[in-house]
C-alpha atoms as a PDB file:
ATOM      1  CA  UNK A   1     171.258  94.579 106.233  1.00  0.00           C
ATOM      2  CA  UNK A   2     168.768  94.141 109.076  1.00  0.00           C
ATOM      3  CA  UNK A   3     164.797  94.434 107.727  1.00  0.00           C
ATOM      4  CA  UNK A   4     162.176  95.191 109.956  1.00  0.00           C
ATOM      5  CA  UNK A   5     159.842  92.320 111.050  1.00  0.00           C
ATOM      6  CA  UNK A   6     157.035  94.082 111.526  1.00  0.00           C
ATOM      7  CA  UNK A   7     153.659  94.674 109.329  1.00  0.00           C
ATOM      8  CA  UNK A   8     154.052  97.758 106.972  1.00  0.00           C
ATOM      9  CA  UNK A   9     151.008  99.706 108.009  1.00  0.00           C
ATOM     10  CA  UNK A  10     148.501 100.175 105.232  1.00  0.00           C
ATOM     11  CA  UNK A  11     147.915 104.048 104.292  1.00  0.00           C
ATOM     12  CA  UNK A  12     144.361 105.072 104.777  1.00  0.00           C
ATOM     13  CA  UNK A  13     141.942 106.307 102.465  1.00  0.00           C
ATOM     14  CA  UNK A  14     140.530 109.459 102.237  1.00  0.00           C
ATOM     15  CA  UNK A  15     137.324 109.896 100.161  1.00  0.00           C
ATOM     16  CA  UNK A  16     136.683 113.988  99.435  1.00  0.00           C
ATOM     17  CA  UNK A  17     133.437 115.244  99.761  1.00  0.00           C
ATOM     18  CA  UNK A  18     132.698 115.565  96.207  1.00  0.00           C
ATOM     19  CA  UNK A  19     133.943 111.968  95.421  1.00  0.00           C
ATOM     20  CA  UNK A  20     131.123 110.834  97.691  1.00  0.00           C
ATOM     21  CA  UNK A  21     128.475 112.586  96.607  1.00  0.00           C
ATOM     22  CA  UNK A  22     129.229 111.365  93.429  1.00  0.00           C
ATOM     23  CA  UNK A  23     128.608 107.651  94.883  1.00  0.00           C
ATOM     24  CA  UNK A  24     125.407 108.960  96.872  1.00  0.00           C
ATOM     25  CA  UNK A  25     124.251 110.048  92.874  1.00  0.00           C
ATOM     26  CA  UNK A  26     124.941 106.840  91.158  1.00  0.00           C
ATOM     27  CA  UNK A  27     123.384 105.284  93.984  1.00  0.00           C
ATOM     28  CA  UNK A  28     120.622 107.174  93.294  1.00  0.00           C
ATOM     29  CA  UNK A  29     120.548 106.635  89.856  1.00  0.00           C
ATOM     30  CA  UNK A  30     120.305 103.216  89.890  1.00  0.00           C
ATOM     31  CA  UNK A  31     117.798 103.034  92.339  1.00  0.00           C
ATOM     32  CA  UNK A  32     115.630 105.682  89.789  1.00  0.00           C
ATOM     33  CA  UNK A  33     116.314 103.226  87.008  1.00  0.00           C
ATOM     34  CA  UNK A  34     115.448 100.065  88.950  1.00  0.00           C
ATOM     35  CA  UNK A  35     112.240 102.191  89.909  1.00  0.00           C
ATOM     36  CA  UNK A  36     111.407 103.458  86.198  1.00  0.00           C
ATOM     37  CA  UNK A  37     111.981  99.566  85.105  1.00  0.00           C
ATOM     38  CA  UNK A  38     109.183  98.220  87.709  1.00  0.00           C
ATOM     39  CA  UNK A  39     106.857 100.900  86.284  1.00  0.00           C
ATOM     40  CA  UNK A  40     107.072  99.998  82.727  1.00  0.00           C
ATOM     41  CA  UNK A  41     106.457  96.589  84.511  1.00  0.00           C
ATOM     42  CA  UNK A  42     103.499  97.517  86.338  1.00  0.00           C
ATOM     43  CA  UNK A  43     102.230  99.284  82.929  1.00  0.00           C
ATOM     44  CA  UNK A  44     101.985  96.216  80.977  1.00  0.00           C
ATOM     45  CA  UNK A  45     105.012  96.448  78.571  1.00  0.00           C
ATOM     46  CA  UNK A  46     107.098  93.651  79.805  1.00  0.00           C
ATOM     47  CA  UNK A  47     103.837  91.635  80.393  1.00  0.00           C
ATOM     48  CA  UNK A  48     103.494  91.914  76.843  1.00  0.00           C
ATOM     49  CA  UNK A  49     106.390  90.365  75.231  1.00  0.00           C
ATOM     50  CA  UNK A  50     104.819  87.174  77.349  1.00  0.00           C
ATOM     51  CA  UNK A  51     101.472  87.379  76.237  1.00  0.00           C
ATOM     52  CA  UNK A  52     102.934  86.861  72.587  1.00  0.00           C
ATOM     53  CA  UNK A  53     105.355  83.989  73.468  1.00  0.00           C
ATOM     54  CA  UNK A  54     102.044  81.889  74.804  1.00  0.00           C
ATOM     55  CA  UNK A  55     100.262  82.177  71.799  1.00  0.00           C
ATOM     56  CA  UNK A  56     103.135  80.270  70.055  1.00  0.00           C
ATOM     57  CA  UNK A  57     102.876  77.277  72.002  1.00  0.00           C
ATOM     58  CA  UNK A  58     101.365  73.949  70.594  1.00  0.00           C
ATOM     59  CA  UNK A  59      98.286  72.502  71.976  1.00  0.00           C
ATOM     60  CA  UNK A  60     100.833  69.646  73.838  1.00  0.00           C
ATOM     61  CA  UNK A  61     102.171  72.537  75.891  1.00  0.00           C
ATOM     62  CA  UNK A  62      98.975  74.148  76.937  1.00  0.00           C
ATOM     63  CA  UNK A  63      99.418  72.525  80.762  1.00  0.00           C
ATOM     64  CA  UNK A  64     103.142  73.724  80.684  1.00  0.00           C
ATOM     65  CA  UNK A  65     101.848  77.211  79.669  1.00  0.00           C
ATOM     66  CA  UNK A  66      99.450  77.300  82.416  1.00  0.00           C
ATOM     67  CA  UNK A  67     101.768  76.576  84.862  1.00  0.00           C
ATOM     68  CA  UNK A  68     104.113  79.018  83.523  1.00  0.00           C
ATOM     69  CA  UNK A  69     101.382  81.673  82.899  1.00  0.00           C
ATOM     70  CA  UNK A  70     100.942  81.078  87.273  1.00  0.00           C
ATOM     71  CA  UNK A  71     104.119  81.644  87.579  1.00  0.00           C
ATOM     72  CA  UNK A  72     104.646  84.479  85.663  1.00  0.00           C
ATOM     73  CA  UNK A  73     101.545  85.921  87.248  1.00  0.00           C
ATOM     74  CA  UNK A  74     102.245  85.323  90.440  1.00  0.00           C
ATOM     75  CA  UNK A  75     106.419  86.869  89.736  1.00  0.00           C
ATOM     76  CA  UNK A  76     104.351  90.284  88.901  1.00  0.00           C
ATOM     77  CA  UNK A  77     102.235  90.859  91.559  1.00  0.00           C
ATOM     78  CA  UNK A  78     105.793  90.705  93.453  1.00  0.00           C
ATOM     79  CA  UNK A  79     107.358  93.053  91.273  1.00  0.00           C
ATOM     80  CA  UNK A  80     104.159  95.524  91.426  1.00  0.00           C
ATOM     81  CA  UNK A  81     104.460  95.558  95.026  1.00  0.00           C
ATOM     82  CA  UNK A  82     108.253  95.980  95.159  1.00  0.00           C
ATOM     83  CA  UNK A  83     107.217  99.269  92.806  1.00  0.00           C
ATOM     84  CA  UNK A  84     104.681 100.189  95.460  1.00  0.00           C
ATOM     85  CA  UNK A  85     107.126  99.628  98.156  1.00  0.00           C
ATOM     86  CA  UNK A  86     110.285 101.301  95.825  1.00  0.00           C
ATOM     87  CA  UNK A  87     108.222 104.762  95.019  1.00  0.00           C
ATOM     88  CA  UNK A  88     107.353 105.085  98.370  1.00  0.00           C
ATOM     89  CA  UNK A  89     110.556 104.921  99.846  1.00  0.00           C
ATOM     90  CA  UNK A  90     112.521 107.713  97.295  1.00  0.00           C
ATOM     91  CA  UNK A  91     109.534 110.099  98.121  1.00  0.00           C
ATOM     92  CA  UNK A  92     110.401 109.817 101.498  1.00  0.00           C
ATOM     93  CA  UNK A  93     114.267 110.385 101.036  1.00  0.00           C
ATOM     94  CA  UNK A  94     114.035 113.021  98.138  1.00  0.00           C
ATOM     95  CA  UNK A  95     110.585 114.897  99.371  1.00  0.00           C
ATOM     96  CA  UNK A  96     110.457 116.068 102.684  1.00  0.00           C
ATOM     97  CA  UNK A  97     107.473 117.847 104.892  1.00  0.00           C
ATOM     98  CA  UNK A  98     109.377 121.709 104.093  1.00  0.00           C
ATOM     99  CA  UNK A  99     110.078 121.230 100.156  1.00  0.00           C
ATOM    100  CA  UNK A 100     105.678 120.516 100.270  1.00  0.00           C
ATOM    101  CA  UNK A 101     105.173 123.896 102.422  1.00  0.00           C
ATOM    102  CA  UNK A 102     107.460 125.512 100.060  1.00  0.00           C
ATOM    103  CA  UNK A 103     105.942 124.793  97.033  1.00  0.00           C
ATOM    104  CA  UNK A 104     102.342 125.117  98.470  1.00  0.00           C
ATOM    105  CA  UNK A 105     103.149 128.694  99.356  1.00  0.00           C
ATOM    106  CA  UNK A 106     104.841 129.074  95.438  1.00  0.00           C
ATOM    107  CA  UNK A 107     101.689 128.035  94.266  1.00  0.00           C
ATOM    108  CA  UNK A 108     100.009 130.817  96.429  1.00  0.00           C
ATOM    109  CA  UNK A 109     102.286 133.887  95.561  1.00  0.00           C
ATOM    110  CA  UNK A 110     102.091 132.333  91.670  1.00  0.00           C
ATOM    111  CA  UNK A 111      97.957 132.486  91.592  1.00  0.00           C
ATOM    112  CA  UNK A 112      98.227 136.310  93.556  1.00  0.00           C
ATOM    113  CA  UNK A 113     100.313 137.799  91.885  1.00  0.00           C
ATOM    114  CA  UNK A 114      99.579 140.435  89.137  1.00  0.00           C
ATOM    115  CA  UNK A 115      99.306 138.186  86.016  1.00  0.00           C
ATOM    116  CA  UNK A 116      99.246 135.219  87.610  1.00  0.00           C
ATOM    117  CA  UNK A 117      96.974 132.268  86.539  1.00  0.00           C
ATOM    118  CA  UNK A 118      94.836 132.413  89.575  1.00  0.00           C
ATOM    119  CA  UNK A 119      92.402 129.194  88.801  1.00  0.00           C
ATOM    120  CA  UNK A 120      95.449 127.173  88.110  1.00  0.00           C
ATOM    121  CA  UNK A 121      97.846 127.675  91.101  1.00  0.00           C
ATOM    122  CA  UNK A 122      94.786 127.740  93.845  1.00  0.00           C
ATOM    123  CA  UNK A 123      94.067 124.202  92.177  1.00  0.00           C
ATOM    124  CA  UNK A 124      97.638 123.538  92.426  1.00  0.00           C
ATOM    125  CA  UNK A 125      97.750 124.984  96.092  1.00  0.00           C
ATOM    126  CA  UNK A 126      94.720 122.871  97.337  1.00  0.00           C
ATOM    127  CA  UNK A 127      96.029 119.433  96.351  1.00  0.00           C
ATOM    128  CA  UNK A 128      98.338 119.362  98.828  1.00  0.00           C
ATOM    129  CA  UNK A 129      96.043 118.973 101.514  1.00  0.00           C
ATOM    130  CA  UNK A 130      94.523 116.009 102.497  1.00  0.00           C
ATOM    131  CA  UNK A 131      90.924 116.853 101.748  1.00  0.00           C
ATOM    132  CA  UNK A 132      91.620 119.903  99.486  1.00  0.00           C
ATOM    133  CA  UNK A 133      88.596 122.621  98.653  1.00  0.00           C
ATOM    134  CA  UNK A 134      89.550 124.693  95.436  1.00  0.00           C
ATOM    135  CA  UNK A 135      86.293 126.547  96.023  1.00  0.00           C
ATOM    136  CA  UNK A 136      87.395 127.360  99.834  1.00  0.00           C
ATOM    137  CA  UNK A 137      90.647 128.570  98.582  1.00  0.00           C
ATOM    138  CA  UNK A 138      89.583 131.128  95.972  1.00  0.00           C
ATOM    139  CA  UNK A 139      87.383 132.393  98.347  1.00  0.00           C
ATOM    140  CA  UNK A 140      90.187 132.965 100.976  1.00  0.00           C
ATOM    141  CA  UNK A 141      92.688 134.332  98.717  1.00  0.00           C
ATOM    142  CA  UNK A 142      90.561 136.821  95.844  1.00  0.00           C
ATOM    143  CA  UNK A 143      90.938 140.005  97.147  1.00  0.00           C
ATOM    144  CA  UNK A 144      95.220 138.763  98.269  1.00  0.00           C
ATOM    145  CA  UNK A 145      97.486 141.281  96.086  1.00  0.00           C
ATOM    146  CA  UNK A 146     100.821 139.407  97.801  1.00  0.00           C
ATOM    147  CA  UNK A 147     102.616 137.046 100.117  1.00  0.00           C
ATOM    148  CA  UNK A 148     106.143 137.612 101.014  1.00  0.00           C
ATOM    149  CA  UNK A 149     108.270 134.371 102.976  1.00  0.00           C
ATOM    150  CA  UNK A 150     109.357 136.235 106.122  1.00  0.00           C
ATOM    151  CA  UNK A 151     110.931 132.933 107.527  1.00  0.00           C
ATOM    152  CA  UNK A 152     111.827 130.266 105.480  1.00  0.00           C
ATOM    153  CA  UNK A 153     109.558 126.876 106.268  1.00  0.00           C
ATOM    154  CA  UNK A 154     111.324 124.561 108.866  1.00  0.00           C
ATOM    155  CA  UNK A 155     110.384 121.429 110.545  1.00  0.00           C
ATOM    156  CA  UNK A 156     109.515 121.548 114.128  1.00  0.00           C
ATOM    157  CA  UNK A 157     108.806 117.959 114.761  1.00  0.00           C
ATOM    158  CA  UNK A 158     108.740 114.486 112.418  1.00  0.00           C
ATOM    159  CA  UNK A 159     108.055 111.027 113.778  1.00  0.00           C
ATOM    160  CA  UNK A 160     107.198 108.536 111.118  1.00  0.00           C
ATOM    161  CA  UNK A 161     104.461 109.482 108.559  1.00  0.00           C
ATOM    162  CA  UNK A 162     103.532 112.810 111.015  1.00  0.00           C
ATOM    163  CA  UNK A 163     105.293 116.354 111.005  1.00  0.00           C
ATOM    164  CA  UNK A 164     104.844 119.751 111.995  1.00  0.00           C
ATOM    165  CA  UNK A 165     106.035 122.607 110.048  1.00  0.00           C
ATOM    166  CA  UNK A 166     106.139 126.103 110.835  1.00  0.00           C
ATOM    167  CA  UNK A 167     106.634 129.382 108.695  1.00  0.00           C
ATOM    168  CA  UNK A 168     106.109 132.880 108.910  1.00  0.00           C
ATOM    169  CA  UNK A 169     104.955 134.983 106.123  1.00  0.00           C
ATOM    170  CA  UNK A 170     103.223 138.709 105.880  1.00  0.00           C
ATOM    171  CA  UNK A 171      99.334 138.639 103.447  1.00  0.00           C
ATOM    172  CA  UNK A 172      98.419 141.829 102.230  1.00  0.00           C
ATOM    173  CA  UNK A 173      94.855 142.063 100.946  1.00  0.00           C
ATOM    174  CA  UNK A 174      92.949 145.015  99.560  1.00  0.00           C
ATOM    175  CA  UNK A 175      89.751 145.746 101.782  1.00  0.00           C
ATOM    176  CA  UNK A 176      87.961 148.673 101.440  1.00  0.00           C
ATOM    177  CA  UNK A 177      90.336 149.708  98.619  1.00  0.00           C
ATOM    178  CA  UNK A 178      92.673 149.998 101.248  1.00  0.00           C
ATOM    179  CA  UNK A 179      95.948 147.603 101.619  1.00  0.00           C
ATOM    180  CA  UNK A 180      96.347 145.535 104.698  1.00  0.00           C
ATOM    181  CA  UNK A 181      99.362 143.778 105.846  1.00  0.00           C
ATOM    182  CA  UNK A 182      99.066 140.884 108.086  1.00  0.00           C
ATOM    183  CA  UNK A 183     101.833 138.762 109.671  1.00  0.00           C
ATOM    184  CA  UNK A 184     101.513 135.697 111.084  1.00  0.00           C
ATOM    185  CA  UNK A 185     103.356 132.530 112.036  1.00  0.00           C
ATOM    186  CA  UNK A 186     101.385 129.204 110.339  1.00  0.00           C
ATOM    187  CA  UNK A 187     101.754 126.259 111.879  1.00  0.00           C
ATOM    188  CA  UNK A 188     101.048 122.961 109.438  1.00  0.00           C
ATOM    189  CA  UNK A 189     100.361 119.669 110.500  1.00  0.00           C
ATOM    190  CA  UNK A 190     101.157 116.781 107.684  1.00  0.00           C
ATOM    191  CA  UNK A 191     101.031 113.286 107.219  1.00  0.00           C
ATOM    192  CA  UNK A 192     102.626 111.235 104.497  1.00  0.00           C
ATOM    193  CA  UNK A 193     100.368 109.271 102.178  1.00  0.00           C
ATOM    194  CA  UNK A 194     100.526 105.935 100.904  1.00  0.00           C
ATOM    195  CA  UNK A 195     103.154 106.533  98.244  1.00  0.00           C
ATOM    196  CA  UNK A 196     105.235 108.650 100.669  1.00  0.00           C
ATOM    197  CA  UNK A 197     103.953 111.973  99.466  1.00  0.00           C
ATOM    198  CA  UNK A 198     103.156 114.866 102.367  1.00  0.00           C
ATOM    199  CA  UNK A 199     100.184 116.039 102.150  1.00  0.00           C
ATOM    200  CA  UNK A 200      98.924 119.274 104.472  1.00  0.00           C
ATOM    201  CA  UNK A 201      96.316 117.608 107.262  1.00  0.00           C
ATOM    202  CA  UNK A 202      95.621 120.808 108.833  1.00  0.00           C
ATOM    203  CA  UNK A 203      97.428 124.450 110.265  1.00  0.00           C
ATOM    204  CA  UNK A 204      97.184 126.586 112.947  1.00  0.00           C
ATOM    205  CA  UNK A 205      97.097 130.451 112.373  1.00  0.00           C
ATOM    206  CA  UNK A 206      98.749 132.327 115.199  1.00  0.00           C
ATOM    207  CA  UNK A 207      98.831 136.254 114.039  1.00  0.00           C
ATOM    208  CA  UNK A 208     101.454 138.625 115.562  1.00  0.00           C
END
């Protein structure tokens, strides 16, 4: 019998789809429970269990409990800013500049529609801008019976914490007892704050 002297080539492995974005999820996962474990950390109720242990000790391990109190202290204001830093970077992987223009525009067609609650979704609306104005935006949109999506928000340009989004959408307002239609193509420039979160900067109005 004459065997082969050469190395049995290992089969390759083929990982579906679905088996993948089942690891992409329990990535995920434990990256929101490592994230929801700093918070109850920056909250105080793991610095509590330590406050208790301290006021066990004797009076022969006060210097020993200041040292470890530094420690401890100094171990937390490391974890707090890993929260900082943790928070802001699954904003910026699970929000995105075009999930904030949809909802702002949501929040719009909610508050105009009949039986909407108007106060409520124009506050909604106006804190995702930068330097939101409630006031301005009742103004703008009291006499709006509807807004229809015409073109779905997409993102025309991202570099860092900056993008550009564009949508197109058709406002119909009741002047003079009369309804007008308007569509227009609107243009929003964002930034991303702190924490990761888009905010709306400012938009262009082009009308066609």
């Amino acid at each position: 019998m004459i065997e082969s002297c050469g190395k049995k080539e290992e089969p390759q492995i083929f990982i579906p789809p679905q088996q993948q974005t089942s690891i992409d999820k329990e990535r995920e996962q434990k990256e929101r429970e490592e994230f929801e474990r700093l918070k109850k950390l920056q909250s105080g109720e793991l610095d509590s269990a330590a406050t208790d242990n301290d006021t066990a000790l004797t009076a022969s391990d006060t210097s020993k409990a200041k040292s470890d109190s530094t420690k401890k202290h100094t171990e937390n204001k490391v974890e707090k800013k890993k929260l900082v830093q943790k928070e802001k970077e699954l904003n910026k992987r699970l929000d995105n500049p075009k999930t904030t223009i949809t909802d702002y525009i949501e929040f719009l067609q909610r508050g105009t529609s009949e039986g909407g609650n108007f106060e409520q979704n124009m506050k909604r609306a106006s804190d995702l801008w930068e330097s939101g104005n409630v006031n301005r935006f009742k103004t703008n949109y009291k006499n709006t019976k509807k807004l229809v999506v015409l073109e779905e928000p997409k993102v025309i340009s991202q570099k860092g914490n900056q993008a550009t989004v564009e949508v197109r959408i058709k406002k119909v307002d009741n002047k003079n007892n009369k309804e007008e239609e308007t569509e227009m193509t609107v243009k929003y420039n964002m930034v991303a704050d702190s924490k990761g979160k888009w905010k709306i900067k400012n938009n262009a109005v082009i009308n066609k």
